[in-house]
Protein backbone atom coordinates (compact mmCIF):
# COMPACT_ATOMS: atom_id res chain seq x y z
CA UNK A 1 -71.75 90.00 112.45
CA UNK A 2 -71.29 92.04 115.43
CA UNK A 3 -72.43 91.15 118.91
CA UNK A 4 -74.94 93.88 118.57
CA UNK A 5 -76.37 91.94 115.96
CA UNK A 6 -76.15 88.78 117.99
CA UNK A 7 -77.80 89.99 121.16
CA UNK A 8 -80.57 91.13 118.81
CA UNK A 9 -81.34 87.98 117.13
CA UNK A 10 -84.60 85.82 118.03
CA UNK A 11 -84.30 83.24 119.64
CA UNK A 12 -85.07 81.08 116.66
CA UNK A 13 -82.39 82.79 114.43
CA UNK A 14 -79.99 82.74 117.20
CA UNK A 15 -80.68 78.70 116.78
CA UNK A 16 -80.35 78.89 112.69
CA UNK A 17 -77.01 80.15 113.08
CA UNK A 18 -75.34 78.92 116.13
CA UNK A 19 -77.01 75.74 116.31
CA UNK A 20 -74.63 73.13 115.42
CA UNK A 21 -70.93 74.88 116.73
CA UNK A 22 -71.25 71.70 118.76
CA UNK A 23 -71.85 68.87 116.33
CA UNK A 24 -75.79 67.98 116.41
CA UNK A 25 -76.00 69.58 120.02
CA UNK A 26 -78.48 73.00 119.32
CA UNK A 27 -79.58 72.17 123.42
CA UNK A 28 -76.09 73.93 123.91
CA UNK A 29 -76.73 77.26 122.14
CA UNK A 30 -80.87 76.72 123.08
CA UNK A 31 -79.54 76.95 126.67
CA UNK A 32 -77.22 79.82 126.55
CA UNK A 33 -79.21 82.39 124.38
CA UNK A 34 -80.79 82.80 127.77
CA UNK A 35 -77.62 84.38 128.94
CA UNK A 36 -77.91 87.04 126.45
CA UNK A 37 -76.94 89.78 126.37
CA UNK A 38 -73.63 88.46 125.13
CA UNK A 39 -70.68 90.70 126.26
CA UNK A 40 -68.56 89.54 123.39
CA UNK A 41 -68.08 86.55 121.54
CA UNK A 42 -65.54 85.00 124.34
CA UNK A 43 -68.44 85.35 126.19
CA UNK A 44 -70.17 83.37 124.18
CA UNK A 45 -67.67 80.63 123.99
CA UNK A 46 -67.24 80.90 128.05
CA UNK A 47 -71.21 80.09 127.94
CA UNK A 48 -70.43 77.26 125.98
CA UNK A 49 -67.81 76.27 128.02
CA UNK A 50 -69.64 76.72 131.44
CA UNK A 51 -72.52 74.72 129.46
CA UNK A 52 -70.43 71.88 128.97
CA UNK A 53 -68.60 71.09 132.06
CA UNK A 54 -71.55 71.52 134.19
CA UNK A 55 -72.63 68.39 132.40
CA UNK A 56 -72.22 64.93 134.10
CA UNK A 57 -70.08 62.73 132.64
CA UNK A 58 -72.91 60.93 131.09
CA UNK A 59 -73.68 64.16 129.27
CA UNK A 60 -70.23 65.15 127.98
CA UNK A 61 -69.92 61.49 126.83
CA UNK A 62 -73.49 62.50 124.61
CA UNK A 63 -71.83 65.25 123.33
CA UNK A 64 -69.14 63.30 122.13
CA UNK A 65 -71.12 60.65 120.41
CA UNK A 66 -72.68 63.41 118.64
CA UNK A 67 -69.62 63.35 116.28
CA UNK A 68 -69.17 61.62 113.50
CA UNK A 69 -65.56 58.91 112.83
CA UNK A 70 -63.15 59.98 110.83
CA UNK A 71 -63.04 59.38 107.20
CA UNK A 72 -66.58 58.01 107.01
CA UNK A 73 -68.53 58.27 103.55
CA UNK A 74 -70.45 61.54 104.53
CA UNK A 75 -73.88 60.27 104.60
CA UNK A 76 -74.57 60.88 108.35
CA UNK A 77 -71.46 63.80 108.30
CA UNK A 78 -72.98 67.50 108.97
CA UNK A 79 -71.34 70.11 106.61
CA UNK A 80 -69.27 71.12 109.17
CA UNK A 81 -68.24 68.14 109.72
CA UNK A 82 -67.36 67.52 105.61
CA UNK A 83 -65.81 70.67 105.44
CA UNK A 84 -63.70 69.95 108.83
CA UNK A 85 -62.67 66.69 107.41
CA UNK A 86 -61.80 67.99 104.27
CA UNK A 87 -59.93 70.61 105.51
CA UNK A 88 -57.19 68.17 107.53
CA UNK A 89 -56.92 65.82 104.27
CA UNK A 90 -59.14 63.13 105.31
CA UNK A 91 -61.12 63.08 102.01
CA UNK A 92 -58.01 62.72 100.07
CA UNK A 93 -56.03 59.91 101.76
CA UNK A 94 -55.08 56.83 99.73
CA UNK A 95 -57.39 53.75 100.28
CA UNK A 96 -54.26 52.26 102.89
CA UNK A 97 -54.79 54.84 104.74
CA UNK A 98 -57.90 54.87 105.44
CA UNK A 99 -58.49 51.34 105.81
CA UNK A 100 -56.38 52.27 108.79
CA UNK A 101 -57.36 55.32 110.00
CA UNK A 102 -60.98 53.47 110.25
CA UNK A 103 -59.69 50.75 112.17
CA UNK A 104 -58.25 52.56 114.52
CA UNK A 105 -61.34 54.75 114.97
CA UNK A 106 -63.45 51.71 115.31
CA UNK A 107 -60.96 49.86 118.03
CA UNK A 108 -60.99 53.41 120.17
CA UNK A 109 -64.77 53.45 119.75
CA UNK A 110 -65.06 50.02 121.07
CA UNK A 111 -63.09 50.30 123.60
CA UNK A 112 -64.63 53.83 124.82
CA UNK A 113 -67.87 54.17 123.67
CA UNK A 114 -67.92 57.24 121.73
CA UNK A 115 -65.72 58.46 118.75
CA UNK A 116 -62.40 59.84 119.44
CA UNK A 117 -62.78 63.11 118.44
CA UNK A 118 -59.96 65.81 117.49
CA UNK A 119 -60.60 69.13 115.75
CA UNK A 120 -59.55 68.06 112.46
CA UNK A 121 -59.53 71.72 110.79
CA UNK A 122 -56.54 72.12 113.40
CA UNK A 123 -54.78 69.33 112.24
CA UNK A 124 -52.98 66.84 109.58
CA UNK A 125 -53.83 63.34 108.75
CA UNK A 126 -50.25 63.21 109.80
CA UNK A 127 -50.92 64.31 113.29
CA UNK A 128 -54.67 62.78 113.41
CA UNK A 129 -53.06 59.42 113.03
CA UNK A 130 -50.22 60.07 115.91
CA UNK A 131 -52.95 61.03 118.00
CA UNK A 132 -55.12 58.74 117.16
CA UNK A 133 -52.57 55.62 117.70
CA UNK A 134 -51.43 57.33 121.12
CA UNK A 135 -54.82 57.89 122.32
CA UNK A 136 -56.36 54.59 121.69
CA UNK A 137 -54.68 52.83 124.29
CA UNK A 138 -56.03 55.74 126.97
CA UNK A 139 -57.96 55.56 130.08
CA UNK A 140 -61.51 56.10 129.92
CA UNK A 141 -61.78 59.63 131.79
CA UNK A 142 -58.71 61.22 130.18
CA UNK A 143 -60.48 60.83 126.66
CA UNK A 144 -63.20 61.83 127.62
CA UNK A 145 -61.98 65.30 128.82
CA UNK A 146 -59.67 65.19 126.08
CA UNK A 147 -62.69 64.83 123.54
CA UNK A 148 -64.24 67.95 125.52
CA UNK A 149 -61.48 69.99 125.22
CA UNK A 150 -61.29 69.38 121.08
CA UNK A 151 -65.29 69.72 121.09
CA UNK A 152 -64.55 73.36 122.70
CA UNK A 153 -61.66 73.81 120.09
CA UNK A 154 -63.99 72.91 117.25
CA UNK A 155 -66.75 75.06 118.39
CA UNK A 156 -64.42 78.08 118.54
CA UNK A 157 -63.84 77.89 115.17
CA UNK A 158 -66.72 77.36 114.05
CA UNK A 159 -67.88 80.64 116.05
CA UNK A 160 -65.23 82.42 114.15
CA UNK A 161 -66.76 81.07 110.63
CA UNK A 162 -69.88 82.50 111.57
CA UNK A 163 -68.80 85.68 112.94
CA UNK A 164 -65.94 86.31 110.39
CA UNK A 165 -67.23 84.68 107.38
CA UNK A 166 -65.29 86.09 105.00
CA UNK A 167 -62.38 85.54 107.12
CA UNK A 168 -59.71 82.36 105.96
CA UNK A 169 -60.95 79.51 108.20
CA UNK A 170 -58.85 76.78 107.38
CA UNK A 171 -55.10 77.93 108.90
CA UNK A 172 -55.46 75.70 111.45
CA UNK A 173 -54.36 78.49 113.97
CA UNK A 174 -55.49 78.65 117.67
């Protein structure tokens, strides 16, 4: 898809496709189809971008209770999400692990408010867990812009999946 073909789609099919690069968040792509017409598709991403940190903090902290925890059973987990997941080796990890992968998740929840979030097609369980363990133990603002910037990181690739869908997605390159 070019962004010919982007600049030319309805609003409603710009929604379809580009609805859920942030996880369960189509006001983001809703508000920024205004913006058309797109330059390219960094300018897409800096609409995104500009989107998000206009937001208060109350807003960015929606955004990141939009996501799901890690290594849940993916009942409430978009596609994206499974496929993310999947991609890092969360699916496959041995019950130990993710007895305490989850326990982790739920003591940063509880102590934050929203799910720590990480782009998980960019990463390891290896590296998910490091992070995870340092992050925990955080202050409340430097999660939560930390949890923006991996939102951003996750939409980007999801951009690319649309826009290059025959394109490898899961090299975990940046």
């Amino acid at each position: 898809m070019d962004i010919n073909t982007v600049n030319a789609l309805t609003y409603e099919e710009f929604l379809e496709i580009f609805g859920n690069v942030v996880e369960k968040c189509p006001i983001i792509p809703a508000a920024i189809w205004a913006h058309r017409p797109f330059k390219s598709f960094s300018d897409i991403e800096a609409q995104i971008s500009e989107f998000i940190d206009s937001l208060p903090e109350s807003g960015k902290e929606g955004i990141l209770r939009c996501h799901p925890d890690l290594s849940l059973p993916a009942v409430n987990l978009t596609r994206d999400s499974v496929d993310e997941q999947r991609a890092a080796g969360l699916v496959s990890m041995s019950s130990g692990e993710r007895a305490l992968l989850l326990d982790l998740c739920a003591r940063y929840r509880q102590r934050f408010g929203f799910p720590f979030v990480i782009c998980a097609r960019a990463n390891s369980t290896e590296t998910i867990g490091r992070a995870l363990r340092d992050r925990v133990n955080g202050e409340r603002a430097q999660e939560r812009d930390r949890g923006i910037e991996e939102v951003k990181k996750i939409c980007s690739l999801r951009m690319r999946q649309i826009l290059q869908p025959t394109a490898e997605h899961s090299t975990n390159k940046l």
